[in-house]
N, C-alpha and C. Protein backbone atom coordinates (compact mmCIF):
# COMPACT_ATOMS: atom_id res chain seq x y z
N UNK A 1 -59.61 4.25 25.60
CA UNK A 1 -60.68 3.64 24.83
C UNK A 1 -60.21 2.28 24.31
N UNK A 2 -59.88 1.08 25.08
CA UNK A 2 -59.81 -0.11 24.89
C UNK A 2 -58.07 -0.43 24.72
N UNK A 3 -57.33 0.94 25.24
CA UNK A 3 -56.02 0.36 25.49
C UNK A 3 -55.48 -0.09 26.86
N UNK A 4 -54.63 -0.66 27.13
CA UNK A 4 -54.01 -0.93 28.38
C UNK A 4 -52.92 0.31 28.68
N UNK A 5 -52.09 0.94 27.63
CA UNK A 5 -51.27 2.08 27.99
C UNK A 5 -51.79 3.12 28.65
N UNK A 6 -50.59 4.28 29.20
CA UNK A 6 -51.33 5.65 29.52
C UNK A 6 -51.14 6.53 28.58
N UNK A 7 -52.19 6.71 27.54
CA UNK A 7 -52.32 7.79 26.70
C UNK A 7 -51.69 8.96 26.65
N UNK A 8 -51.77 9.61 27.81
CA UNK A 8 -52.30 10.68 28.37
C UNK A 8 -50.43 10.82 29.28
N UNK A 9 -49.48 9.83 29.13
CA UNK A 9 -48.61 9.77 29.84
C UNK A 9 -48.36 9.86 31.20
N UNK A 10 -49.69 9.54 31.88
CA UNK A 10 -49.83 9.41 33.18
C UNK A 10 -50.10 11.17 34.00
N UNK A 11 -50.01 12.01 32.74
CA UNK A 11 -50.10 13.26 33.37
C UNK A 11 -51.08 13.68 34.09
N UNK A 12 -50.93 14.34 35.46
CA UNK A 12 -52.01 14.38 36.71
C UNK A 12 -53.24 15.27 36.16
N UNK A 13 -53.22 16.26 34.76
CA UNK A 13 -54.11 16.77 34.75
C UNK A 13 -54.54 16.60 32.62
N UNK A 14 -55.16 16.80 32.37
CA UNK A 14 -55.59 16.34 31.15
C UNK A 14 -56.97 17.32 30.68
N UNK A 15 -56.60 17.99 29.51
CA UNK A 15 -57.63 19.21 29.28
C UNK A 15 -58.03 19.05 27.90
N UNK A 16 -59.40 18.29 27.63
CA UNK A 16 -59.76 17.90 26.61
C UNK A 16 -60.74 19.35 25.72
N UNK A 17 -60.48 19.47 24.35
CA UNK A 17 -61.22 20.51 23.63
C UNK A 17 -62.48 20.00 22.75
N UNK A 18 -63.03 20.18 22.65
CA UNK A 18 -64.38 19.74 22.16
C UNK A 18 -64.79 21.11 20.98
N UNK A 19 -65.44 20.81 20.13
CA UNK A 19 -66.14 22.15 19.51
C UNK A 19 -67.23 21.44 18.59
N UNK A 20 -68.27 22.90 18.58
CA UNK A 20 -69.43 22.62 17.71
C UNK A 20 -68.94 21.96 16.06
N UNK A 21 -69.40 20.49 16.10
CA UNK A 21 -68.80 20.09 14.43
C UNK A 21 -69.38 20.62 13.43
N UNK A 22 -70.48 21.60 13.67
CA UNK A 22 -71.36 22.02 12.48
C UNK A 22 -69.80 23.16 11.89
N UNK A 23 -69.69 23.86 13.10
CA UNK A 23 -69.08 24.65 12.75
C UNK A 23 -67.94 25.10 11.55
N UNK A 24 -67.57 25.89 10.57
CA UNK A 24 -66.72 25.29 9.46
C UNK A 24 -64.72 25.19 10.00
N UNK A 25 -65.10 25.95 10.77
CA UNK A 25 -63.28 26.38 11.48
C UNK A 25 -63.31 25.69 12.74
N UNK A 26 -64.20 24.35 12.94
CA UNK A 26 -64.08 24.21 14.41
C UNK A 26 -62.71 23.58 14.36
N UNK A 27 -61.97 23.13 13.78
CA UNK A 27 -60.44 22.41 14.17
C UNK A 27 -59.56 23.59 13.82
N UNK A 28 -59.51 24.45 12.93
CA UNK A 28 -58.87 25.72 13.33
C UNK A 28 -58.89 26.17 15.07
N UNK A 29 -60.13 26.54 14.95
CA UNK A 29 -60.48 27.36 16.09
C UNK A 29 -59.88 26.39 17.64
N UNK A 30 -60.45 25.30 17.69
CA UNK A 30 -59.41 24.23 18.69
C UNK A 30 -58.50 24.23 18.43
N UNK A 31 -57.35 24.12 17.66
CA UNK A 31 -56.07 24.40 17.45
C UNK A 31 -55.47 25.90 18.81
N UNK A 32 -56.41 26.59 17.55
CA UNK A 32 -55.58 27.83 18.67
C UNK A 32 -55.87 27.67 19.84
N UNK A 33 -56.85 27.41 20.56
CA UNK A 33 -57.20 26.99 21.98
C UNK A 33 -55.99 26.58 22.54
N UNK A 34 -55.70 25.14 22.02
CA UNK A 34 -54.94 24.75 22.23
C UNK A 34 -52.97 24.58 22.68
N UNK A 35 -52.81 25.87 21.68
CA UNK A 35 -52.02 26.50 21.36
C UNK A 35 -51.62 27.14 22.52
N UNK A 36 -52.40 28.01 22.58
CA UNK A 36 -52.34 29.47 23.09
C UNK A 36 -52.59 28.82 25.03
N UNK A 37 -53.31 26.97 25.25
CA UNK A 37 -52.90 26.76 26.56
C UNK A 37 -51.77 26.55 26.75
N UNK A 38 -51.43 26.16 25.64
CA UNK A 38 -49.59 25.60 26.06
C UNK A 38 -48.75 26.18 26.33
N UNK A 39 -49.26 28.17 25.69
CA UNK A 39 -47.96 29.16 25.43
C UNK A 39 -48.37 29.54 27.07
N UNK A 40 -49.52 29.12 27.55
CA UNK A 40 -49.61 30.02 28.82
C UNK A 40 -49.42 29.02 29.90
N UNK A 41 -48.99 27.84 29.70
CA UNK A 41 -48.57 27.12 31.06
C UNK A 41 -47.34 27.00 31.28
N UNK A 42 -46.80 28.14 31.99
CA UNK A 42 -45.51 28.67 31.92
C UNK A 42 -45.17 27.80 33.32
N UNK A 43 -43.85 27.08 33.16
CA UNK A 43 -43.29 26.33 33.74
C UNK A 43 -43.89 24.58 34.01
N UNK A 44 -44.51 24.66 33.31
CA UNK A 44 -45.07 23.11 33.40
C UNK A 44 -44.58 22.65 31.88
N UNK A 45 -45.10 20.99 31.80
CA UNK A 45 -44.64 20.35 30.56
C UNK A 45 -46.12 19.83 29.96
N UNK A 46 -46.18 20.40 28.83
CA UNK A 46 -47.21 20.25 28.01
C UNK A 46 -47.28 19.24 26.97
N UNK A 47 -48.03 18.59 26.25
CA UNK A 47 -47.97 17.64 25.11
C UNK A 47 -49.71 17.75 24.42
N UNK A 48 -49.15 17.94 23.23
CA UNK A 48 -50.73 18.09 22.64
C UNK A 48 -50.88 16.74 21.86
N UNK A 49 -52.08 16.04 22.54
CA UNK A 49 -52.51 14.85 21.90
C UNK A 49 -53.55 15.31 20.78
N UNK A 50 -53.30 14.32 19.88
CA UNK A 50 -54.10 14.15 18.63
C UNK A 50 -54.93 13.12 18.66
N UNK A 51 -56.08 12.95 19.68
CA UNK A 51 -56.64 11.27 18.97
C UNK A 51 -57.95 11.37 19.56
N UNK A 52 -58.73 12.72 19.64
CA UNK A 52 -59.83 13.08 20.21
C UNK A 52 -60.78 12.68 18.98
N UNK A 53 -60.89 13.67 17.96
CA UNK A 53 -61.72 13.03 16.97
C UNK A 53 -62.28 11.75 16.80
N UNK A 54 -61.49 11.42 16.98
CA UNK A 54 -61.94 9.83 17.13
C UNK A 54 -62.48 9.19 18.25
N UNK A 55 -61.97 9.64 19.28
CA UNK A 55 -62.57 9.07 20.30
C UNK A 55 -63.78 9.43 20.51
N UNK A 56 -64.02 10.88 20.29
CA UNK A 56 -65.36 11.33 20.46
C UNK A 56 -66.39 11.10 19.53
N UNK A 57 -65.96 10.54 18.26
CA UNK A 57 -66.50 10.24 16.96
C UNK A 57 -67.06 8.80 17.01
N UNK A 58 -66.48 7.71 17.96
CA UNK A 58 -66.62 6.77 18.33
C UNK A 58 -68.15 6.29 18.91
N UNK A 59 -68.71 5.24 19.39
CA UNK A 59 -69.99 4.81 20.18
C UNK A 59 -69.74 5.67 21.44
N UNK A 60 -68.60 5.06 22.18
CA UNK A 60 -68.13 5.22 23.61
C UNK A 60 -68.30 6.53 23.65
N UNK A 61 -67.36 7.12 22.80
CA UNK A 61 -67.08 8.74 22.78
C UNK A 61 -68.47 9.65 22.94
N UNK A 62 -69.30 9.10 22.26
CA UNK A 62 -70.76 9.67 22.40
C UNK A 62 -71.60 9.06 23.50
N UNK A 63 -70.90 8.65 24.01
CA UNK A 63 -71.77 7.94 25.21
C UNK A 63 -71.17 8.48 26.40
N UNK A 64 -69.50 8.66 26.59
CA UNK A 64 -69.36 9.85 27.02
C UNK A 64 -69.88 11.40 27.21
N UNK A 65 -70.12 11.71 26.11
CA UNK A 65 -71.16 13.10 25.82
C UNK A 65 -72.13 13.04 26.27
N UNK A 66 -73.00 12.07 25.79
CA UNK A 66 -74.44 11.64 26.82
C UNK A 66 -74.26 11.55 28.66
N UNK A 67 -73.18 10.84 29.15
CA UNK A 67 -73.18 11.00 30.47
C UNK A 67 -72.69 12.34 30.99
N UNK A 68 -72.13 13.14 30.40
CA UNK A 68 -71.57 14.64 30.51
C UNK A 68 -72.75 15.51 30.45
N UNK A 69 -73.91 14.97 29.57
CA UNK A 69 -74.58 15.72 29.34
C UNK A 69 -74.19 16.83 28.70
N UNK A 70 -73.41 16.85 27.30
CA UNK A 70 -73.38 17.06 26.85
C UNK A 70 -73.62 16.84 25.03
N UNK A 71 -73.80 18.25 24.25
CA UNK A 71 -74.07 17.87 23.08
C UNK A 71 -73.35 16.86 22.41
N UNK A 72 -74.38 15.87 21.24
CA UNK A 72 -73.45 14.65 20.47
C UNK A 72 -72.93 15.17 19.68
N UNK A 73 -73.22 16.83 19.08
CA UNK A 73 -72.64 16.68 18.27
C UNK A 73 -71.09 17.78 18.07
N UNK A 74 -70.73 17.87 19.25
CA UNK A 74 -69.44 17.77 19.43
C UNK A 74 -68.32 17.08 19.25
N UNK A 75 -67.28 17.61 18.50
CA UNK A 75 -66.24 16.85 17.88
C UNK A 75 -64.81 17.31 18.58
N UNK A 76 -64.58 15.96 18.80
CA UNK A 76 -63.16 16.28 19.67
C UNK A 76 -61.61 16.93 18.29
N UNK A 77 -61.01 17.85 19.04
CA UNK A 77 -60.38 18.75 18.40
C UNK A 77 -58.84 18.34 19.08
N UNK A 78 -58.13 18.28 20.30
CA UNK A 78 -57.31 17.34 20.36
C UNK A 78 -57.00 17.77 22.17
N UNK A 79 -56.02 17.60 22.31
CA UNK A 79 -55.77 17.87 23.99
C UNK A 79 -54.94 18.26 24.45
N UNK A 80 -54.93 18.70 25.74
CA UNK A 80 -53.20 18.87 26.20
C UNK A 80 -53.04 18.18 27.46
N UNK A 81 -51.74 17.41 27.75
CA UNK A 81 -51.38 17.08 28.99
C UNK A 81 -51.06 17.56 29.39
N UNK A 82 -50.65 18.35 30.90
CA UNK A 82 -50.54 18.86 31.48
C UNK A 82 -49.77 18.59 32.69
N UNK A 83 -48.49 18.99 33.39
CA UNK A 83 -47.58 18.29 34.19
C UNK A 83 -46.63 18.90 34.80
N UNK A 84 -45.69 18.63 35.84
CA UNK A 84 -44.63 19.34 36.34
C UNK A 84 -43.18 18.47 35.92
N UNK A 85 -42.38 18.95 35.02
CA UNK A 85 -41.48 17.60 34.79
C UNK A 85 -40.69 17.11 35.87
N UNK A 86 -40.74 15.71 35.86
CA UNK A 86 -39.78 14.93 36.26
C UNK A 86 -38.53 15.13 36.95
N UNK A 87 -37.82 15.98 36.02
CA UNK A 87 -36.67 16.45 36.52
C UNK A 87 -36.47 17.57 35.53
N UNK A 88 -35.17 18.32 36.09
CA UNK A 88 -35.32 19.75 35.38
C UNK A 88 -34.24 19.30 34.04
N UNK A 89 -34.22 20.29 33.49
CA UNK A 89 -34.00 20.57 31.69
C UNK A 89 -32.34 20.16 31.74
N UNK A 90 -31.81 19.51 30.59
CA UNK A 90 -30.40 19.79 30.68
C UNK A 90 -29.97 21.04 30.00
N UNK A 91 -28.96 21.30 30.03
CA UNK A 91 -28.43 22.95 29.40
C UNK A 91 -28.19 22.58 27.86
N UNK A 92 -28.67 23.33 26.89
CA UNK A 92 -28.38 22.81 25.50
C UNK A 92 -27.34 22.86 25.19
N UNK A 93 -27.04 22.61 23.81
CA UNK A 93 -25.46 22.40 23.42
C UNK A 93 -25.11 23.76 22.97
N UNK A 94 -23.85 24.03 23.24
CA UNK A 94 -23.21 25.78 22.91
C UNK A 94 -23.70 25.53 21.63
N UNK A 95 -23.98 26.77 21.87
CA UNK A 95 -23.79 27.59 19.85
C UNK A 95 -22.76 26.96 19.16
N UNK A 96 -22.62 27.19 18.26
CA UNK A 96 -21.47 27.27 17.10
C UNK A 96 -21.37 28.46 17.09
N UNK A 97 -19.63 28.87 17.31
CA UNK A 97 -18.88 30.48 16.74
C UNK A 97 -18.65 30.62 15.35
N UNK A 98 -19.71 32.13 15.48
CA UNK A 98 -19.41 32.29 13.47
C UNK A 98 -20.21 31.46 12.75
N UNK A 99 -21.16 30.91 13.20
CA UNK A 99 -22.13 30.28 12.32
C UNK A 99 -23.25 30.83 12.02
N UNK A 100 -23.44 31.84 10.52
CA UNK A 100 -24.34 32.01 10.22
C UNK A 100 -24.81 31.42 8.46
N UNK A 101 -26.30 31.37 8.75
CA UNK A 101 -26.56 30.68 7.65
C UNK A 101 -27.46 31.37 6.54
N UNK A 102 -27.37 32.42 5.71
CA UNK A 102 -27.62 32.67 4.38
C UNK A 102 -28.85 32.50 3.85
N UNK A 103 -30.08 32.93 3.37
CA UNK A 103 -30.85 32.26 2.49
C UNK A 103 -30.86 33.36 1.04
């Protein structure tokens, strides 16, 4: 929406959440959506963007909705990218021996 960057980190697939704004838990309720895609895209690399509200809250954003044919008064709740990484994981750093911590 009027940047030159890739938002979205160039990721090949991009899964935007939308919900009824009347609704009182609709950003709860997108949250967990959200959530619960990430816990289930097992072996891919996920990133949850935050900057839907706005976009969809926007002229454009509703003009989007209108060419979707969809309702205006849907409010963007946030997103996930979606991807195969790059390259694979490095191995984390050993434990510490005997390190436990108390509360």
């Amino acid at each position: 929406m009027g940047s030159s960057t890739a938002p979205y980190y160039g990721a090949p697939v991009v899964v935007w959440v939308l919900a009824d704004g009347g609704a009182s838990t609709f950003v709860e309720d997108g949250s967990c959506v959200l959530e619960n895609m990430m816990l289930a895209a097992l072996g891919l690399v996920t990133v949850w963007m935050h900057r839907e509200r706005e976009i969809f809250d926007s002229e454009k954003g509703k003009a989007l909705l209108r060419e979707w044919k969809l309702p205006e008064t849907l409010r963007g709740v946030g997103a996930v990218a979606l991807g195969y990484p790059a390259r694979e994981a490095s191995q984390p750093a050993a434990r510490k021996q005997n390190y436990i911590v108390r509360i």
